[in-house]
Protein backbone atom coordinates (compact mmCIF):
# COMPACT_ATOMS: atom_id res chain seq x y z
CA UNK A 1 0.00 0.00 0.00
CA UNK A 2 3.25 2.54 0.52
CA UNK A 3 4.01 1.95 -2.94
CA UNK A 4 0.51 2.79 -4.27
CA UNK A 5 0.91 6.05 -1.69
CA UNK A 6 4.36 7.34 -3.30
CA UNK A 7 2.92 6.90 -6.08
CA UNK A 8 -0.20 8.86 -5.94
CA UNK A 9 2.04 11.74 -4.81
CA UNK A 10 4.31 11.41 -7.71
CA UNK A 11 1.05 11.38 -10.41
CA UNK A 12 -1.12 13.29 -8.77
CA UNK A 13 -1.15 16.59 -10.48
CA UNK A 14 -1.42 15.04 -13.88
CA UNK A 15 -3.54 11.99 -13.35
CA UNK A 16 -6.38 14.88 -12.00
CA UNK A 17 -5.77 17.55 -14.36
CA UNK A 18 -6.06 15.07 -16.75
CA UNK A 19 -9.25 13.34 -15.45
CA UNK A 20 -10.78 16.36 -15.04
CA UNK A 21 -10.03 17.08 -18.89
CA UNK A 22 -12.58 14.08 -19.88
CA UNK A 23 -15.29 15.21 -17.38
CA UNK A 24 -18.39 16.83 -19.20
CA UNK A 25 -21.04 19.58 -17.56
CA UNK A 26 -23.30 16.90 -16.65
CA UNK A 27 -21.37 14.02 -15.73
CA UNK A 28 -18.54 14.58 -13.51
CA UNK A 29 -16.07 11.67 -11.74
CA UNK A 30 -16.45 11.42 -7.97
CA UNK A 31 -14.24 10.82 -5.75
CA UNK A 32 -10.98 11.29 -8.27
CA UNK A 33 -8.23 10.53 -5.98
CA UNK A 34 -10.26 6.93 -4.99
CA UNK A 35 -10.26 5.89 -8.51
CA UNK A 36 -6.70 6.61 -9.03
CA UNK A 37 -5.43 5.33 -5.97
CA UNK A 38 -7.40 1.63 -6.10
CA UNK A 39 -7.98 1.47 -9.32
CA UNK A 40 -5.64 3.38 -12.31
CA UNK A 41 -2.47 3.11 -10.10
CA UNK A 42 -2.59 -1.02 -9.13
CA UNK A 43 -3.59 -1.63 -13.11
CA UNK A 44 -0.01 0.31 -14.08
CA UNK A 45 1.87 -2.07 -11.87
CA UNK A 46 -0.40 -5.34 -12.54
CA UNK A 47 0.43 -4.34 -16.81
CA UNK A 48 3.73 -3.67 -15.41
CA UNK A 49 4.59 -6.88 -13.58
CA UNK A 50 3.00 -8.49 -16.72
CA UNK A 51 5.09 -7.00 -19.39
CA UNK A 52 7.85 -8.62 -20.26
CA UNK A 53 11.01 -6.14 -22.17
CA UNK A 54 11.48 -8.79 -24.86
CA UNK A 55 8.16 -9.29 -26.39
CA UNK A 56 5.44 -6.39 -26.75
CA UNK A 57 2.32 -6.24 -24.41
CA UNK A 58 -1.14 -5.49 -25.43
CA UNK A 59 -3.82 -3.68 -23.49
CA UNK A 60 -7.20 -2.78 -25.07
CA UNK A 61 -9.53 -1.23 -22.71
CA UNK A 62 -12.90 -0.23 -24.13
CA UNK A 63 -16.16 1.42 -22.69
CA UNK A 64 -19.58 0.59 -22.66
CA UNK A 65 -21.22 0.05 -25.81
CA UNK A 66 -24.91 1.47 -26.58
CA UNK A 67 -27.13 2.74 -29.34
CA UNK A 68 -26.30 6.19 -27.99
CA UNK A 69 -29.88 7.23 -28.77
């Protein structure tokens, strides 16, 4: 959990400015610093302990899909 705590403080400033660069007027992210600490920050060091430096890794991450009507 230390390590998830450095780095928070390390990404901090960019990981909100930037998450607060994909909210809209009507749908804003709650609690921003919850979803980067137990979510964003333990996927970069699951994709990290899973990528190996001789072969390339792929990640796809996709949103829900709808009619959008």
């Amino acid at each position: 959990m230390s390590s998830v705590n450095v780095c928070f403080n390390k990404v901090k400033k960019d990981c909100l400015k930037f998450i607060q660069s994909q909210e809209t007027a009507t749908e804003k992210f709650k609690d921003k610093e919850k979803m980067i600490k137990s979510f964003l920050i333990p996927l970069s060091f699951w994709i990290s302990s899973k990528a190996d430096n001789k072969k390339p890794y792929f990640v796809g991450l996709a949103g829900g899909q709808g009619s959008g009507s």
